[in-house]
Structure formats: structure tokens, C-alpha cells
N, C-alpha and C. Protein backbone atom coordinates (compact mmCIF):
# COMPACT_ATOMS: atom_id res chain seq x y z
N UNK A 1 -22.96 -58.79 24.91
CA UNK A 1 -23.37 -57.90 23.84
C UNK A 1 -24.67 -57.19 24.24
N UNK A 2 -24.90 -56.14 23.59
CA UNK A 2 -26.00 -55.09 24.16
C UNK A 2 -27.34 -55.76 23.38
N UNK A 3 -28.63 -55.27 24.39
CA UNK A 3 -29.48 -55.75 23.36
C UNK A 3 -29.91 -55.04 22.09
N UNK A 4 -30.28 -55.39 21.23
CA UNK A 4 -30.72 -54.64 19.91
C UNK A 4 -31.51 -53.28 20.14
N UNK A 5 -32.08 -53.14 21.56
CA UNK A 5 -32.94 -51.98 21.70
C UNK A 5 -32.37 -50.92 21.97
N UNK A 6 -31.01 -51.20 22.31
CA UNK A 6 -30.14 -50.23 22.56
C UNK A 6 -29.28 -49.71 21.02
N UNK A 7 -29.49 -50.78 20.60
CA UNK A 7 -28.67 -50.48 19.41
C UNK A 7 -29.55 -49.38 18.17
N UNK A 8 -30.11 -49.73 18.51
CA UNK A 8 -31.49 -49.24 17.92
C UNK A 8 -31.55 -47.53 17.61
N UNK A 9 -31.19 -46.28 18.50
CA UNK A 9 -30.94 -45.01 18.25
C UNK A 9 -29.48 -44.99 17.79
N UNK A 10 -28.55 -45.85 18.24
CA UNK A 10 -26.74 -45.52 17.54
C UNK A 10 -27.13 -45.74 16.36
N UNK A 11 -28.01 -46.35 15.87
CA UNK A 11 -27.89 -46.61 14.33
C UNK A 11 -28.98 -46.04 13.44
N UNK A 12 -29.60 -45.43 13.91
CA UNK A 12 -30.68 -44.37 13.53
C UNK A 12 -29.67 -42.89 13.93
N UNK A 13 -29.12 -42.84 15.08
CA UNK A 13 -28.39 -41.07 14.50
C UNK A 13 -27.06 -41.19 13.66
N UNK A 14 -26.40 -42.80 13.52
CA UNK A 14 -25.65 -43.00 12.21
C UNK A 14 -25.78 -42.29 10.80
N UNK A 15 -27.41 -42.85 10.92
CA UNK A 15 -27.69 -43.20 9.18
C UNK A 15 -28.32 -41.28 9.48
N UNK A 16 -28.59 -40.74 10.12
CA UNK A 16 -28.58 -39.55 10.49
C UNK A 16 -27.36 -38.71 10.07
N UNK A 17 -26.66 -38.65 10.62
CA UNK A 17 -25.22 -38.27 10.57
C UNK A 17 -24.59 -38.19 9.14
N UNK A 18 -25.18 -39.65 8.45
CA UNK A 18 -24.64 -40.32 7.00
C UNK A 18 -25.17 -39.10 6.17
N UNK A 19 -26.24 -38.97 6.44
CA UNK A 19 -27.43 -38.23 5.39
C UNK A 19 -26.66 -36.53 5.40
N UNK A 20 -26.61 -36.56 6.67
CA UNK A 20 -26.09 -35.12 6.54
C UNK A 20 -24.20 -34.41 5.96
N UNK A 21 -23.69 -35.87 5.83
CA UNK A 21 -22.63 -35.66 5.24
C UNK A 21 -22.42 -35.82 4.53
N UNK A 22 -23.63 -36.70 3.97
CA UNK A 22 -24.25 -36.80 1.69
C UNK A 22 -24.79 -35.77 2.01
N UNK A 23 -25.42 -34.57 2.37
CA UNK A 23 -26.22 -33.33 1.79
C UNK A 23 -25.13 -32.18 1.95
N UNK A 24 -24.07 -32.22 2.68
CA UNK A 24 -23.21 -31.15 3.17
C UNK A 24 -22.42 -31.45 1.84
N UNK A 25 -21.73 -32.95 0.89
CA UNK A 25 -20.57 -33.38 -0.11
C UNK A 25 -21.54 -32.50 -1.26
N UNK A 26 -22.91 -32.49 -0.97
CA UNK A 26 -23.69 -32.68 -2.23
C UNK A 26 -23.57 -30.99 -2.54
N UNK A 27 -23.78 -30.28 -1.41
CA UNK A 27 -24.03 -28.76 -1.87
C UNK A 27 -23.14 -27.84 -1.21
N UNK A 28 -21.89 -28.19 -1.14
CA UNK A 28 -20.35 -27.57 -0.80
C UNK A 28 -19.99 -27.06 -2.10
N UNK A 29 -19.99 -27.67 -3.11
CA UNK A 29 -19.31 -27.50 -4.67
C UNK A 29 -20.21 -26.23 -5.10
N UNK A 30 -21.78 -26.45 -4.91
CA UNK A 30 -22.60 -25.40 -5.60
C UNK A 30 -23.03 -24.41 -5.21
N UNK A 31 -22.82 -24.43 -3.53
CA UNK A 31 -22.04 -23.51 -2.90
C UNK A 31 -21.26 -22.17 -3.18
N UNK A 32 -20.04 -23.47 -3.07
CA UNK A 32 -18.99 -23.01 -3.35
C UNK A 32 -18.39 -21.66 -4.43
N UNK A 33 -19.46 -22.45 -5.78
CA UNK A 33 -18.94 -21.50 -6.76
C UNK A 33 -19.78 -20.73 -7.07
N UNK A 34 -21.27 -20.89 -5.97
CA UNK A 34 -21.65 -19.35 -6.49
C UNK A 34 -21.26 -17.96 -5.76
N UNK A 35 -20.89 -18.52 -4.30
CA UNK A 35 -19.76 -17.36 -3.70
C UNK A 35 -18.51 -16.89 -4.08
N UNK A 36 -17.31 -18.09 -5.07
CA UNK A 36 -16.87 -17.52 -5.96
C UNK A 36 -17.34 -16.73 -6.94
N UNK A 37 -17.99 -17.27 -7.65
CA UNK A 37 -19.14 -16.30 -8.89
C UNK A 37 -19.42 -14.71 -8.39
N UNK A 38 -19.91 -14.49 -7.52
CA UNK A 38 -20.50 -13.32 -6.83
C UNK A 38 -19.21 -12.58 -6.75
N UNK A 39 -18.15 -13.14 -6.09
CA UNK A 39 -16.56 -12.20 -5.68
C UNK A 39 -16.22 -11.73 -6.90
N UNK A 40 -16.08 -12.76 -7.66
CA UNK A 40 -15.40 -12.48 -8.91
C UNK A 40 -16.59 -11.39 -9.84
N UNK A 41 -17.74 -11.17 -9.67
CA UNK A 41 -18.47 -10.07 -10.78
C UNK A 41 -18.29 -8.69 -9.41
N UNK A 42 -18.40 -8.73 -8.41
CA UNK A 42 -18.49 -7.40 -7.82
C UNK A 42 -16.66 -7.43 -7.70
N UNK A 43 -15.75 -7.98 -8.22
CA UNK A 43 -14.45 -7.13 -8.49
C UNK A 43 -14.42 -7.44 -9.35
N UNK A 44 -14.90 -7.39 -10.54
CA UNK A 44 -14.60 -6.99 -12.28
C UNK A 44 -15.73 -5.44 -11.55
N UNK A 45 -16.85 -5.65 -11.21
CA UNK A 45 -17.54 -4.39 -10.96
C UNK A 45 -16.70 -3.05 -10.36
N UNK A 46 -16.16 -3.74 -9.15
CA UNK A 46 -14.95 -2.66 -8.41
C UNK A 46 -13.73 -2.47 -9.12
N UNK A 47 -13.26 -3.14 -10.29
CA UNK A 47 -12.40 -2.78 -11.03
C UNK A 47 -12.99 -1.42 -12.26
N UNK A 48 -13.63 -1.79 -12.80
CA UNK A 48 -14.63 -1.17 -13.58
C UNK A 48 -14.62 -0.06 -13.20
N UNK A 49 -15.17 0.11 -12.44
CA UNK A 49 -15.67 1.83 -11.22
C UNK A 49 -14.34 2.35 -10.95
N UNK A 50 -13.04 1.24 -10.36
CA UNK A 50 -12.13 2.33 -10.45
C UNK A 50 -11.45 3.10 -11.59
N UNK A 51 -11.60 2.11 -12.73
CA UNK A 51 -10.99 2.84 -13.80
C UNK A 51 -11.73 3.60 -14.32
N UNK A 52 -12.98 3.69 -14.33
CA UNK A 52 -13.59 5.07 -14.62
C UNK A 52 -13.69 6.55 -13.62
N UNK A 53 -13.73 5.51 -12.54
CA UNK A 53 -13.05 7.32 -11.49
C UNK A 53 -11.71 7.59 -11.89
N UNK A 54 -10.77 6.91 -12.44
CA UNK A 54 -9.80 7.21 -12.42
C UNK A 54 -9.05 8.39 -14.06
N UNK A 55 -10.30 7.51 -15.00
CA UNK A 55 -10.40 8.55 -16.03
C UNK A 55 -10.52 9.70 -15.83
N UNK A 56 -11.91 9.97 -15.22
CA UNK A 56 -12.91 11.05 -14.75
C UNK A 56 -12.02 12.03 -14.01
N UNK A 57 -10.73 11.69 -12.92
CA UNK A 57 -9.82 12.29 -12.55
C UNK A 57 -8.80 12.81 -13.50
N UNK A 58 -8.71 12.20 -14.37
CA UNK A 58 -7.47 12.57 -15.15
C UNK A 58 -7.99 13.42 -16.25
N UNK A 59 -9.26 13.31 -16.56
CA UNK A 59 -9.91 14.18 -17.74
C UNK A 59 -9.69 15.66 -16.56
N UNK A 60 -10.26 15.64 -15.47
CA UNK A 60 -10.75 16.69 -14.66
C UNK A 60 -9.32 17.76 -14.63
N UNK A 61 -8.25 16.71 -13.83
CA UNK A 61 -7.65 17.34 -14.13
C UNK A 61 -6.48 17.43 -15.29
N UNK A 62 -6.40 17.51 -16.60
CA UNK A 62 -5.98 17.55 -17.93
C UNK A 62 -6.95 19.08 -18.33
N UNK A 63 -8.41 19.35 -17.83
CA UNK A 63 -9.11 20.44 -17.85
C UNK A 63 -8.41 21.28 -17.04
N UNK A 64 -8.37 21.49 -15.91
CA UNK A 64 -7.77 21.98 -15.09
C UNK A 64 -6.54 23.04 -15.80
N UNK A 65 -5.82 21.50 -16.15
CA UNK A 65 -4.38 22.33 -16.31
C UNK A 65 -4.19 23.43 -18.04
N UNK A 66 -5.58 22.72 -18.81
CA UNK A 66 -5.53 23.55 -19.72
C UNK A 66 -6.13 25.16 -19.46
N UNK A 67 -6.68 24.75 -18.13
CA UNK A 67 -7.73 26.49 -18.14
C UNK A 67 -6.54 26.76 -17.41
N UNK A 68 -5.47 26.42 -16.78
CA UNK A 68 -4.57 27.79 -15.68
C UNK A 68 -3.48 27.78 -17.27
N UNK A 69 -3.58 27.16 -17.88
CA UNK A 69 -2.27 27.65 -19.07
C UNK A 69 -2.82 28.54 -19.66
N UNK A 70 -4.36 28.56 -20.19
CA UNK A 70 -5.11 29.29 -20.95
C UNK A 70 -5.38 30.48 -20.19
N UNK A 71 -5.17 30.74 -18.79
CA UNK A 71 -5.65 31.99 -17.76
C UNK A 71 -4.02 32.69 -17.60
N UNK A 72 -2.97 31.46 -17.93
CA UNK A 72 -1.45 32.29 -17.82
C UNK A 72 -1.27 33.01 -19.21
N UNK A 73 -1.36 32.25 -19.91
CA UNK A 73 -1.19 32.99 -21.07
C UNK A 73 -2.32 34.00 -21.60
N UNK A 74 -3.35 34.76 -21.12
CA UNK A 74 -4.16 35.65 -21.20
C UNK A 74 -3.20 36.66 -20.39
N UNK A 75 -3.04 36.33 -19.08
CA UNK A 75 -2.33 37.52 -17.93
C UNK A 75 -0.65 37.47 -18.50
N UNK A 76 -0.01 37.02 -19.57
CA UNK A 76 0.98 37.19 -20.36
C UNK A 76 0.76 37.71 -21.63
N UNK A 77 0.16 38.25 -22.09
CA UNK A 77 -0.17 38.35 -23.51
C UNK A 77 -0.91 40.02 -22.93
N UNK A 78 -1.61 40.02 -21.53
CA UNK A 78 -2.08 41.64 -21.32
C UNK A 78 -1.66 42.08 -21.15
């Protein structure tokens, strides 16, 4: 059997090792869900933005199509 002096760093970068795989269990979860958290508000955000460009398009053109009806029916009516 080895002497204890040897044993001595295997069991110091153990309890090493231990610590760091209680601090990695400990802050994986809280982590975890604030990088979920973040995804999930910048796509409600990127959802958001598209449906208002997408209004903003459809108002634009709904304008559009009322000024060439309103410019046909002027050059029909002269």
C-alpha cells in the first residue's frame, strides 16, 4: 500500500473536483433559466416588431391602393 504522503494530493484534488461539481449542480438551473428568460423576452420582442412592421405594411399599402383608385377615378370622371 502507498504511503499516506502520496495519498495526500489524490485526495485533496478529489475533494477539489467534489466542490466543483457541487458549484457547477448548484448554478446550471439558475443559469439555465435566465438564458431561457432572455430567449423567450427578445422573441415575444421579435414577435412584437414583426407584427407591427407588418401592420405598418399593410396600412402603407391599403393607402397606396386607395390614392391609385382615387387618381383612377379622377382620370375617369375627366
Amino acid at each position: 500500500m502507498a504511503p499516506i504522503e502520496f495519498l495526500h494530493p489524490i485526495w485533496q484534488a478529489m475533494k477539489v473536483l467534489g466542490l466543483v461539481i457541487v458549484a457547477i449542480c448548484l448554478l446550471l438551473p439558475p443559469v439555465t433559466a435566465l438564458a431561457y428568460w432572455s430567449v423567450l423576452l427578445q422573441s415575444r420582442r421579435a414577435g412584437h416588431l414583426c407584427k407591427e412592421r407588418y401592420l405598418m405594411a399593410k396600412e402603407s399599402a391599403r393607402r397606396e391602393q386607395q390614392k391609385n383608385e382615387t387618381l383612377l377615378k379622377a382620370n375617369f370622371s375627366a
